[in-house]
Protein backbone atom coordinates (compact mmCIF):
# COMPACT_ATOMS: atom_id res chain seq x y z
CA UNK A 1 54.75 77.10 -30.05
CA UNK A 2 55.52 76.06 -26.75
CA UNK A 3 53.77 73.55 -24.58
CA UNK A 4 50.60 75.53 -23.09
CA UNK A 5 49.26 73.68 -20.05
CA UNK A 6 46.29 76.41 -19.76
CA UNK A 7 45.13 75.91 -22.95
CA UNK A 8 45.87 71.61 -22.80
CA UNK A 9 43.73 71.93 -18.94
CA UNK A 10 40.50 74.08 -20.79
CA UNK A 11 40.32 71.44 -23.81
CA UNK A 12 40.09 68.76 -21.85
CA UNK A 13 36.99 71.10 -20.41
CA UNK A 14 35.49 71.10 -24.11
CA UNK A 15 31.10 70.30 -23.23
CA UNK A 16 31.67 70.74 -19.99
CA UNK A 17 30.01 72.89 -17.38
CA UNK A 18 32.59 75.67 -16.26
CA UNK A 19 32.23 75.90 -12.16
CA UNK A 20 35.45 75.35 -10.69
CA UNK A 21 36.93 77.80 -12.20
CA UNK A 22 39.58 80.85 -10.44
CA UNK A 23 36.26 83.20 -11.23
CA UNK A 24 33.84 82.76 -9.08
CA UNK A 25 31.67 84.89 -11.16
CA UNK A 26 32.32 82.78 -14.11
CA UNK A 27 31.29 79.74 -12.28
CA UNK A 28 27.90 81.18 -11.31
CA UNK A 29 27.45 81.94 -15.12
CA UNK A 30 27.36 78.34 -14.92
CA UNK A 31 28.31 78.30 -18.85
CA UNK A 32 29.46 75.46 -20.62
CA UNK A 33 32.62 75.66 -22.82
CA UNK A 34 32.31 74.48 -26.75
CA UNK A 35 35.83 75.80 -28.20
CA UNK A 36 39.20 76.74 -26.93
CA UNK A 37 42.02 77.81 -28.95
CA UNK A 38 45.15 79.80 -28.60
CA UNK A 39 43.31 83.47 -29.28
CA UNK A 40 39.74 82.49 -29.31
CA UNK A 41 37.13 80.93 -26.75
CA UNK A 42 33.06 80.14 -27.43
CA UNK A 43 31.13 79.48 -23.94
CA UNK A 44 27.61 78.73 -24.25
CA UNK A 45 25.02 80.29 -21.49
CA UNK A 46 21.08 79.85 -20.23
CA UNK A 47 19.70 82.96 -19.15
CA UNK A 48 18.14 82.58 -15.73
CA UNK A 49 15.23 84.64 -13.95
CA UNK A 50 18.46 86.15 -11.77
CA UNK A 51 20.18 86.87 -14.65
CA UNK A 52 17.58 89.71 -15.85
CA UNK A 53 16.58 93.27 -15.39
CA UNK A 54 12.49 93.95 -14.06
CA UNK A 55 11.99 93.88 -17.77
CA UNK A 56 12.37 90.47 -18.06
CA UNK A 57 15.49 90.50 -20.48
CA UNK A 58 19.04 89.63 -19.77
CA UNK A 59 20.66 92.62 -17.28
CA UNK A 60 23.43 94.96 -18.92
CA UNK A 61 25.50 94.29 -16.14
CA UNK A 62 25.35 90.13 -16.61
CA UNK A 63 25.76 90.64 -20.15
CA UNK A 64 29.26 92.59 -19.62
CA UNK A 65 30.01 89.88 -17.16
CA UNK A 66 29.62 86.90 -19.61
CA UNK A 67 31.84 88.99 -22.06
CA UNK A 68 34.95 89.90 -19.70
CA UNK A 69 34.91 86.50 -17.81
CA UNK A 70 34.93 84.52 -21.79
CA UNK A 71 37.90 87.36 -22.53
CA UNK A 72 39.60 86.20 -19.45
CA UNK A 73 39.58 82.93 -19.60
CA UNK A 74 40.40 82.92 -23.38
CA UNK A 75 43.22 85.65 -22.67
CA UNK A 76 43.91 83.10 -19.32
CA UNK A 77 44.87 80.34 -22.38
CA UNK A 78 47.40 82.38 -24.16
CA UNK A 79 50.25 81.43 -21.60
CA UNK A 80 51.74 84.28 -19.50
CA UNK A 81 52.70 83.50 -16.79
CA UNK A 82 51.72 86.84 -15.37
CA UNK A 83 48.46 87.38 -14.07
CA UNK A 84 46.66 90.15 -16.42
CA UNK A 85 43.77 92.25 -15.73
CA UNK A 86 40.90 93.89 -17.32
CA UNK A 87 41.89 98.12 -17.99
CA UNK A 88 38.58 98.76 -19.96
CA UNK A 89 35.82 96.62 -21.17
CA UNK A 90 33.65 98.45 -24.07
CA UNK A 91 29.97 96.94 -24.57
CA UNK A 92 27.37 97.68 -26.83
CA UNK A 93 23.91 96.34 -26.10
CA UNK A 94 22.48 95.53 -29.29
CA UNK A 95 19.00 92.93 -28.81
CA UNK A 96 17.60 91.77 -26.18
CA UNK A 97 17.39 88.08 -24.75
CA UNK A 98 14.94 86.43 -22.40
CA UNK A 99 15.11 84.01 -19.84
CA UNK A 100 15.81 80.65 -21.04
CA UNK A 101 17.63 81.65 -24.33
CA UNK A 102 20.98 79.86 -24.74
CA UNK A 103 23.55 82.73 -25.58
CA UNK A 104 27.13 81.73 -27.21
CA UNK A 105 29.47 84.38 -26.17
CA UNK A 106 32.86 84.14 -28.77
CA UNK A 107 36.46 85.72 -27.34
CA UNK A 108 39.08 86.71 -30.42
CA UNK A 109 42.20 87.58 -29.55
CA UNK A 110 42.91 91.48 -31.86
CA UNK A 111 46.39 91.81 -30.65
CA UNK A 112 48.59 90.41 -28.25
CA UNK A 113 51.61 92.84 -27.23
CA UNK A 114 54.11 92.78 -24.86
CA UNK A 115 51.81 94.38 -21.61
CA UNK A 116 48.54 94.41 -22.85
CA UNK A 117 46.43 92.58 -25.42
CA UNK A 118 43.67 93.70 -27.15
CA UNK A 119 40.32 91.47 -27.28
CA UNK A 120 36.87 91.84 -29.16
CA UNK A 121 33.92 89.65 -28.05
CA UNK A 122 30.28 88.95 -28.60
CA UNK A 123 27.01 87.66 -27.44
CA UNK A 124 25.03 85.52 -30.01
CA UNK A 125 21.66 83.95 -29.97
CA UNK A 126 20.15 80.75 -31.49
CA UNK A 127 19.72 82.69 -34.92
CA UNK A 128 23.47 84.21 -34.86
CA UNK A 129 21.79 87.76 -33.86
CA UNK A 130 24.01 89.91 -31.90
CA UNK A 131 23.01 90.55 -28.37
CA UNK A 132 25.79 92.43 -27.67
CA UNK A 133 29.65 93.09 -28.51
CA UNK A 134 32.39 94.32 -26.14
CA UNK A 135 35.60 95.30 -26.83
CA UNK A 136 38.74 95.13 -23.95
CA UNK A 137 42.52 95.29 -22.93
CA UNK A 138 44.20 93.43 -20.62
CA UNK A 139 47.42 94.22 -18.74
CA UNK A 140 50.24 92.24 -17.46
CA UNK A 141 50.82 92.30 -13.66
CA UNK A 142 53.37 91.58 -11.60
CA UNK A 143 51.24 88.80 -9.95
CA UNK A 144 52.71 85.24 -11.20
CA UNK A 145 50.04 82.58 -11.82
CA UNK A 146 51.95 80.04 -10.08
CA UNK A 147 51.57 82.37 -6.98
CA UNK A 148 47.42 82.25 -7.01
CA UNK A 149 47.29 78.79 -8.09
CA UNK A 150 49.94 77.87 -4.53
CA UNK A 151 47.19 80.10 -2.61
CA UNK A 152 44.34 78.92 -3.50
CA UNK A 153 45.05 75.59 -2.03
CA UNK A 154 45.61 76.62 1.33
């Protein structure tokens, strides 16, 4: 395999806190990252008071973010030099999970094609339970990476 600098940059990131990252979303996840290999990423996450519904349990909507920002940064790691974008994200909401539970969330790479690649994903607690699982495809664009990386320095 080629030389990778994504996935080289994210290693070096390996116990780290993710917030500089292009997602600003990601960064206020505030997750930290504990594996990243070509097809597969594991970020670990605290849920906050923000992050939860009036229930007191992590929000739907947080939960689908933690899955499709790990599946982008995992599918970020694979290379292309293309930009590629979310088309669906899938989630089932299995358990619950309160403030102050650490979550890992694991990205596997299903299939990686030509235009899109195919990605499966899940939320774990302490015990291993499943929170939730998501399922998702990502498309190339025409959008070269080189191109946001130049603008976001200016």
């Amino acid at each position: 395999m080629e030389d990778n600098i994504f996935l080289r940059t994210y290693q070096k990131l390996i116990g780290h806190k993710i917030d500089k990252s292009p997602s600003k979303a990601g960064n206020w996840l505030g997750g930290i990252l504990l594996a990243a290999e070509y097809g597969s990423m594991v970020m670990e996450y605290e849920v906050r008071e923000e992050m939860c519904n009036p229930g007191h349990i992590l929000h739907g909507g947080i939960a689908s973010l933690m899955l499709d920002d790990v599946i982008g940064a995992a599918n970020y790691i694979t290379g292309n030099e293309f930009l590629m974008t979310s088309i669906n994200l899938n989630v089932d909401f299995l358990s619950s999970a309160k403030i102050g539970e650490r979550l890992k969330v694991k990205a596997e790479l299903v299939r990686q094609g030509r235009n899109v690649n195919h990605w499966k994903a899940e939320i774990l607690n302490a015990d291993g339970k499943i929170i939730a699982k998501a399922s998702s495809n990502l498309i190339v664009t025409k959008v070269r990476i080189s191109d946001l990386e130049s603008s976001s320095s200016q």
